[in-house]
Protein backbone atom coordinates (compact mmCIF):
# COMPACT_ATOMS: atom_id res chain seq x y z
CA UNK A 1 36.68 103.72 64.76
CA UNK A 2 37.95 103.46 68.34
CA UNK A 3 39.98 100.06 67.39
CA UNK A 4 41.74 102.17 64.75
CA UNK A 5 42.60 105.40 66.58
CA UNK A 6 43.57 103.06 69.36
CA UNK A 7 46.66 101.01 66.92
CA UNK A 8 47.31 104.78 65.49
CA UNK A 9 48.27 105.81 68.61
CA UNK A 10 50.10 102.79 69.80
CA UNK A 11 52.09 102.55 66.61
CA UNK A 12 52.97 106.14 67.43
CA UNK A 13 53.78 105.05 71.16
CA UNK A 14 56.05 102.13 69.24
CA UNK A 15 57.75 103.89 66.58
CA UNK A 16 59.97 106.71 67.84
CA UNK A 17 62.98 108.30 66.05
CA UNK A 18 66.38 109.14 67.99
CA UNK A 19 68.41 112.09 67.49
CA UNK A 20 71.58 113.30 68.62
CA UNK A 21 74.86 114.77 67.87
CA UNK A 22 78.52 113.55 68.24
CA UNK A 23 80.98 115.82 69.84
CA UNK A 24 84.47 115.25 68.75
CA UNK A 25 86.11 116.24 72.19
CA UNK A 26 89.87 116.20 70.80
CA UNK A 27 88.54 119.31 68.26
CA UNK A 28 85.81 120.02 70.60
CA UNK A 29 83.89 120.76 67.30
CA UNK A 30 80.45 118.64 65.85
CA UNK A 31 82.27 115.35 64.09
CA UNK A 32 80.11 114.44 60.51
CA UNK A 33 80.97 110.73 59.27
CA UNK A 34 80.35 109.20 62.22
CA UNK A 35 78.38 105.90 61.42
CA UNK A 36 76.18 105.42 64.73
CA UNK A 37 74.76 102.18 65.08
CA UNK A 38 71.09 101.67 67.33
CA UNK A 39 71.33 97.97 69.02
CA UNK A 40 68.41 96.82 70.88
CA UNK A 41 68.14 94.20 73.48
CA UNK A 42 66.51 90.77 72.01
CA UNK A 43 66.12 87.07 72.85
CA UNK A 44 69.75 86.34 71.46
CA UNK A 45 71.45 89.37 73.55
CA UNK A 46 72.09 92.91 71.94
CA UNK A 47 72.16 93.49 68.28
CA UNK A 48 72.39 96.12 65.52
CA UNK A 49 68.73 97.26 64.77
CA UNK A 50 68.83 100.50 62.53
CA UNK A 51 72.29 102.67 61.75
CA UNK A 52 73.14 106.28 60.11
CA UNK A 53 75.71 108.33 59.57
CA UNK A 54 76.26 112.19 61.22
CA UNK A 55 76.09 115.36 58.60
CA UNK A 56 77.72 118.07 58.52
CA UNK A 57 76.69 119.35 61.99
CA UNK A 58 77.04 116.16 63.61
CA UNK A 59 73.70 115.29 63.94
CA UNK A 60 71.90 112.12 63.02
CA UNK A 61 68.11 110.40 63.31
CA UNK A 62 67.49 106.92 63.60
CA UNK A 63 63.87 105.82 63.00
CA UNK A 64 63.14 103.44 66.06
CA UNK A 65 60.44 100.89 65.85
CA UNK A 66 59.96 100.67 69.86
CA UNK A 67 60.01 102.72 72.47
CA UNK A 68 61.97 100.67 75.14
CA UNK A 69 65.57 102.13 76.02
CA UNK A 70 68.24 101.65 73.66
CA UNK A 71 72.20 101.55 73.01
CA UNK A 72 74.06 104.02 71.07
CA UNK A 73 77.53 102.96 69.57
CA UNK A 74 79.63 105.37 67.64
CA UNK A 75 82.59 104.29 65.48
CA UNK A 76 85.05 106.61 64.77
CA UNK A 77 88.45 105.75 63.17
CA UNK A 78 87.96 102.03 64.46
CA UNK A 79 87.23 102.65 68.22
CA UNK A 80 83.65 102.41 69.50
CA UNK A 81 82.10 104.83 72.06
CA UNK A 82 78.88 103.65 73.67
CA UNK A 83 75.79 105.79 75.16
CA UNK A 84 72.38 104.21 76.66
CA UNK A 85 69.35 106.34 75.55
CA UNK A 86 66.73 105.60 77.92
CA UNK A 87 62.68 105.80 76.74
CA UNK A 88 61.67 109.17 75.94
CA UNK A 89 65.14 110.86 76.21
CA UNK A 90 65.51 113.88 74.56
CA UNK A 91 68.38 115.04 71.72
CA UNK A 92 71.35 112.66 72.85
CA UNK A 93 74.94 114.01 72.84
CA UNK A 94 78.16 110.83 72.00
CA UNK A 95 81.10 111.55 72.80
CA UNK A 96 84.10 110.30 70.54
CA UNK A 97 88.00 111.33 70.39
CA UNK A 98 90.53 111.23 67.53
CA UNK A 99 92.78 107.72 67.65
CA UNK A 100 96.38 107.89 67.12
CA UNK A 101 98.48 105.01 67.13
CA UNK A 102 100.97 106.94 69.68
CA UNK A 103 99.74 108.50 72.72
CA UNK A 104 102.54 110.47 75.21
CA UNK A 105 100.29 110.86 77.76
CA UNK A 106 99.28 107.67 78.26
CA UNK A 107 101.02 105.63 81.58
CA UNK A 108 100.66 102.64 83.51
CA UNK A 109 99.53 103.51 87.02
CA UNK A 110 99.46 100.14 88.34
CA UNK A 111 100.58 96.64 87.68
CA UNK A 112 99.56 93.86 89.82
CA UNK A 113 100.32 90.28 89.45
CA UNK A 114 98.30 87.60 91.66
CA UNK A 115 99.39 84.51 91.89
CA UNK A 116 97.86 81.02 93.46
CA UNK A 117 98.67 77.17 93.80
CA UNK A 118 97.29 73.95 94.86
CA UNK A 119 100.58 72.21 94.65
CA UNK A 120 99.18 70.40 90.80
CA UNK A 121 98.65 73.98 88.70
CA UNK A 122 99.94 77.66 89.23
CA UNK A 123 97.11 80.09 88.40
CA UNK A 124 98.22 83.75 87.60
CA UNK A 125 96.11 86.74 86.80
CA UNK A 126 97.52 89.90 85.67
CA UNK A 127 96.22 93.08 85.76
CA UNK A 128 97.49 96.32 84.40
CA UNK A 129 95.98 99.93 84.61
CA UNK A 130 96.08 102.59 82.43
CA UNK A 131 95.41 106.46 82.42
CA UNK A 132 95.14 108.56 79.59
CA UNK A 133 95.79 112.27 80.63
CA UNK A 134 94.73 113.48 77.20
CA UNK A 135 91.77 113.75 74.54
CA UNK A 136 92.97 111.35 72.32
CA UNK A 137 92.33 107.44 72.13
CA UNK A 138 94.93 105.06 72.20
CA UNK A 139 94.99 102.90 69.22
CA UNK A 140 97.51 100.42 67.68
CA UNK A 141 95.09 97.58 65.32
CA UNK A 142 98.06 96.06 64.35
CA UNK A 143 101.05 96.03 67.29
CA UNK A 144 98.54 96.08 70.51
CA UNK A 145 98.37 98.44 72.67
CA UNK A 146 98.81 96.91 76.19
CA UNK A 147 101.14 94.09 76.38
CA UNK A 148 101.99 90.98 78.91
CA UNK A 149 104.40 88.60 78.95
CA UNK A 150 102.90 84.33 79.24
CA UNK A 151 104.99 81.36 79.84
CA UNK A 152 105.31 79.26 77.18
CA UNK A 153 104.01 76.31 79.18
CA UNK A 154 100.50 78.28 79.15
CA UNK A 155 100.14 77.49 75.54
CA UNK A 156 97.11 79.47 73.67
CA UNK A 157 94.91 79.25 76.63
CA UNK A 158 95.16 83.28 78.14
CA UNK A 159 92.52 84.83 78.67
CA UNK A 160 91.83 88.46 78.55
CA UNK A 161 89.02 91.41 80.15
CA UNK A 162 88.77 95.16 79.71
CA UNK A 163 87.36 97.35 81.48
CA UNK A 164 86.89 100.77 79.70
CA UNK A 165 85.92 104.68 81.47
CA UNK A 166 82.63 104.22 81.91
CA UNK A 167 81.67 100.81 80.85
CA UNK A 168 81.41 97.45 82.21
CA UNK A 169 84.39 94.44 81.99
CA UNK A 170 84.10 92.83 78.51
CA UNK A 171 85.86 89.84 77.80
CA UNK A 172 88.53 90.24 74.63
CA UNK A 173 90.28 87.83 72.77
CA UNK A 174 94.31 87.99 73.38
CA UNK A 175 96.59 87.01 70.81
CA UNK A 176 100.49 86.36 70.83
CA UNK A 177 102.08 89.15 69.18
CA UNK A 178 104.71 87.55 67.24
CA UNK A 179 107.91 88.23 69.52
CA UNK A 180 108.35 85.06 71.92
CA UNK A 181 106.11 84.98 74.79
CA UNK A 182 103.92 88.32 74.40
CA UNK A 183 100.82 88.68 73.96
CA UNK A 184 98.57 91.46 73.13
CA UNK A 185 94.55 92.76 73.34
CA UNK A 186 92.92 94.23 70.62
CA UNK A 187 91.42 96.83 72.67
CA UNK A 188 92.08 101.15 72.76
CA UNK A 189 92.71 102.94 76.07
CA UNK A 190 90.73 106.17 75.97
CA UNK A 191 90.44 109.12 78.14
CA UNK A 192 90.22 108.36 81.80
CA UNK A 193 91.28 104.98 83.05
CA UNK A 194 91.14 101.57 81.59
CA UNK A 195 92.07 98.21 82.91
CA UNK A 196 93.14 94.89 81.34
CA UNK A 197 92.77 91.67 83.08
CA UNK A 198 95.08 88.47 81.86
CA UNK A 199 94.90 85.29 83.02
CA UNK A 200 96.39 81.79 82.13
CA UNK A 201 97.86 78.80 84.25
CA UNK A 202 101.14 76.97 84.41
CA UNK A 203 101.50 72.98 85.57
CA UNK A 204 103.29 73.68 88.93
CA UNK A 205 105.36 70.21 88.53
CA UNK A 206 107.73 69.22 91.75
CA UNK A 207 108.53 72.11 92.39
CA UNK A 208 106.09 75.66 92.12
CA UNK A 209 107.91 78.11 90.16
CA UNK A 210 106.59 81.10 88.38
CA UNK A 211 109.00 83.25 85.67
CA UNK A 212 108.00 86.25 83.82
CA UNK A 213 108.85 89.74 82.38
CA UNK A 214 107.72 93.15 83.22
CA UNK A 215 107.24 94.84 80.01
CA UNK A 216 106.71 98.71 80.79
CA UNK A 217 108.81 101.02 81.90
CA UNK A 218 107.76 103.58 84.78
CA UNK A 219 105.74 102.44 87.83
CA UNK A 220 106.93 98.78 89.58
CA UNK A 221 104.86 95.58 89.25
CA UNK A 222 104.05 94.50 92.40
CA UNK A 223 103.35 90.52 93.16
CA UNK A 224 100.36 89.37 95.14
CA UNK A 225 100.42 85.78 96.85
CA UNK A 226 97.93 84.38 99.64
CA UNK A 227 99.41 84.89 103.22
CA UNK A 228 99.57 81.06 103.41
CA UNK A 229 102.15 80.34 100.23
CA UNK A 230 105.85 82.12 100.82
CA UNK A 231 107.27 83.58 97.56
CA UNK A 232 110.91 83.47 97.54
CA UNK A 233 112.61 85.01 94.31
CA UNK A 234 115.80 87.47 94.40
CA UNK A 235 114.29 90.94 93.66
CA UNK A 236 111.50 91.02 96.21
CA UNK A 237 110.89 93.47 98.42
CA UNK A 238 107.88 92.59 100.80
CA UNK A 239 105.48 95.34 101.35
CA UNK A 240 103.27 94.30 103.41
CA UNK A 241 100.06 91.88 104.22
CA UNK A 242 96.33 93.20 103.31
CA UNK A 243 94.36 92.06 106.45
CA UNK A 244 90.96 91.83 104.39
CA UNK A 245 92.01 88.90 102.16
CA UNK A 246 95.20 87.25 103.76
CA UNK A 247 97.63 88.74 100.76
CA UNK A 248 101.06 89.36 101.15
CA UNK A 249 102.09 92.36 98.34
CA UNK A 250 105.95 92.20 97.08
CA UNK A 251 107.45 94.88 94.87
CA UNK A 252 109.72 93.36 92.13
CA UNK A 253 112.53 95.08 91.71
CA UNK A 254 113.49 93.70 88.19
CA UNK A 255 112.30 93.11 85.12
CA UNK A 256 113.03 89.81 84.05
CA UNK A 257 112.10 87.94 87.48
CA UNK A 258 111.70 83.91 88.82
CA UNK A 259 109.55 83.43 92.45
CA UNK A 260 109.70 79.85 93.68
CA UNK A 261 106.38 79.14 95.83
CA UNK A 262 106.31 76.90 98.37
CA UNK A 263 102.60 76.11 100.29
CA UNK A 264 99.47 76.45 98.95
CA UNK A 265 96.57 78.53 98.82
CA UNK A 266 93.94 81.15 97.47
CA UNK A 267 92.58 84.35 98.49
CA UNK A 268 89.52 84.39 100.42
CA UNK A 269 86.16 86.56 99.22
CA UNK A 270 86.32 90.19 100.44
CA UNK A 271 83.61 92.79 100.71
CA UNK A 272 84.32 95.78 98.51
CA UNK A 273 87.37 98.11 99.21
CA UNK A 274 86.18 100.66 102.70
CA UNK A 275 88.60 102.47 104.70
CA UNK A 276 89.88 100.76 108.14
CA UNK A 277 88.71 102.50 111.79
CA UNK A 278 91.51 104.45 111.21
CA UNK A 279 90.71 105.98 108.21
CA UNK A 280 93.20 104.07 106.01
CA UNK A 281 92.90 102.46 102.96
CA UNK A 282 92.28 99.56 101.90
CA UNK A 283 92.98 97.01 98.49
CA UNK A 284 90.20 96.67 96.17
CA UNK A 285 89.09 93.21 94.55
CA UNK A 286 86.83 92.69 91.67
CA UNK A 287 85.86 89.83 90.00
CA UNK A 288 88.45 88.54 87.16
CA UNK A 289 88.50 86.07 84.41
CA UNK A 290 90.57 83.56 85.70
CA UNK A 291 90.19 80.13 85.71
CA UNK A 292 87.24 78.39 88.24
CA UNK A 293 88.76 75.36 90.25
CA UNK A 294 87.00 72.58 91.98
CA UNK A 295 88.74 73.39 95.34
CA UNK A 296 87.53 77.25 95.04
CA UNK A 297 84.73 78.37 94.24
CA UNK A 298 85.82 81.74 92.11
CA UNK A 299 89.27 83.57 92.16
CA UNK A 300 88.24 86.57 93.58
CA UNK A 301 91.22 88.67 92.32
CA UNK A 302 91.41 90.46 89.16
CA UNK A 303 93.94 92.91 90.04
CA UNK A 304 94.27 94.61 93.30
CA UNK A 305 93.99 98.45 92.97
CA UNK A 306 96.33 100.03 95.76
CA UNK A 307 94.82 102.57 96.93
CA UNK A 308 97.04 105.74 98.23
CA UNK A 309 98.58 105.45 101.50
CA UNK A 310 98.81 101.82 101.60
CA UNK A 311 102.59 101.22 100.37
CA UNK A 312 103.12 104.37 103.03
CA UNK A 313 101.28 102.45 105.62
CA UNK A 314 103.20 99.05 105.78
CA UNK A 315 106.62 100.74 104.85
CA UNK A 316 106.27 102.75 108.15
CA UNK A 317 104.92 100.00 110.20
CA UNK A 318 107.65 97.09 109.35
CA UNK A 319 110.38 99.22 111.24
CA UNK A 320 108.62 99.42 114.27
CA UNK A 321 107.62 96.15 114.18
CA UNK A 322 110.87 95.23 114.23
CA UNK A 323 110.19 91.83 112.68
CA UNK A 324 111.96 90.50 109.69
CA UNK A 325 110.21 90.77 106.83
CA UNK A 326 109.01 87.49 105.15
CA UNK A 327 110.41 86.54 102.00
């Protein structure tokens, strides 16, 4: 009798239901159709264990058979919107917005383009921000949404990471768009701010050279090289070195653009962005998905977020320097 009030209760303990609603913040109203999808965590990574669809209210239920914390993933008009649910939680609100393939308050706030050599291959990794002042997703399934330009002597081999408000950097496959050289992520940019991560590498041959396009209008790309490689290229206007990892920071000044790099060099591992003794800031670094090297042991730039004051900072301090600046 004990054995079988003691497997009642723990199939109780194992079997639990989640419930929720899902907000539709562009209407601010309850949104029904919503399929939401349960994934669990399993020898083979995450996957889809149970799935239903909101009513009229919004609401679902999704019979769970264990108790352990869980995922929730709502699709709505092709864009997914995640929520953890740890053990035991109570009703669980998800968040989703309306996509449009047009979004006017969308802009680039920053555009940063690292590049390294050894003197045999160029490696360049790209990295473009986005904020979306609004409460509507970004969306374009069939143009792309954020766009790059890659050399043709890349070939196929880019490589592409997003991270999304809220989430964690998930690697996305890019694909060429169609129109000579561009290539595209099939990924939205919703609410808040979302970054996109490119990377690819170029044979350097006798000489280093490194050509591309800015696509975007609005807020300058800006060029990163280590301290120890000189980028020379008409349309450069040096900024400024970040102590913390030995990077010289260029503004280009045109769109289509060609910076011939002579010495060699990475950038060194830096502890997370903190402000200087004097209060300023300073460049953060995280992780990218760029290529690994033998002579390095991981670039350690995926795009360099410049932090207000910075550009202020350097501007100032090159006149009284008096130096020239490096180009």
């Amino acid at each position: 009798m004990k054995t079988l009030a003691f497997l009642f209760l723990l199939s109780a303990a194992l079997s639990a239901a989640v419930e929720g609603v899902v907000i539709n913040r562009t209407t601010g109203k309850p949104q029904p159709g919503v399929e939401v999808v349960l994934t669990t965590m399993g020898a083979g990574g995450t996957q889809p264990a149970a799935r239903a669809t909101t009513g009229p209210d919004g609401s679902f239920r999704i019979d769970s058979s264990t108790g352990s914390a869980h995922l929730l993933q709502a699709v709505w008009q092709g864009v997914s919107y995640n929520r953890s649910v740890p053990q035991g939680a109570p009703r669980v609100e998800i968040e989703i917005y309306d996509a449009l393939s047009r979004v006017s308050a969308v802009e680039i706030d920053q555009h940063m383009i690292l590049v390294e050599t050894d003197g045999e291959e160029i490696i360049v990794n790209e990295t473009l921000v986005y904020l979306n002042d609004s409460l509507t997703t970004w969306h374009d399934q069939r143009g792309g949404v954020v766009k790059v330009f890659v050399p043709e002597a890349a070939g196929d081999q880019v490589r592409a990471r997003v991270l999304a408000p809220g989430g964690v950097p998930v690697e996305r496959q890019p694909r060429p768009t169609g129109e000579r050289g561009v290539w595209t992520v099939d990924a939205p940019v919703k609410p808040g701010e979302t970054r996109f991560d490119f990377s690819y590498k170029l044979p350097a041959g006798e000489m280093a050279r490194f050509s591309s396009k800015v696509l975007h209008d609005g807020k300058k790309a800006r060029l990163i090289v280590p301290d120890s490689i000189n980028a020379i290229g008409d349309g450069l206007t040096l900024l400024g070195v970040e102590p913390s990892i030995n990077a010289s920071i260029f503004e280009i000044e045109k769109r289509d653009f060609m910076v011939t790099l002579t010495g060699t060099g990475t950038l060194r591992a830096a502890a997370p962005a903190a402000g200087a003794e004097d209060g300023s800031p300073r460049l953060q670094t995280i992780m990218p998905p760029g290529y690994e090297r033998s002579w390095i042991y991981v670039l350690v730039f995926g795009g360099l977020i410049l932090l207000l004051g910075f550009v202020a900072q350097y501007i100032k301090a090159a006149p009284e320097a008096g130096g020239k600046p490096r180009a």
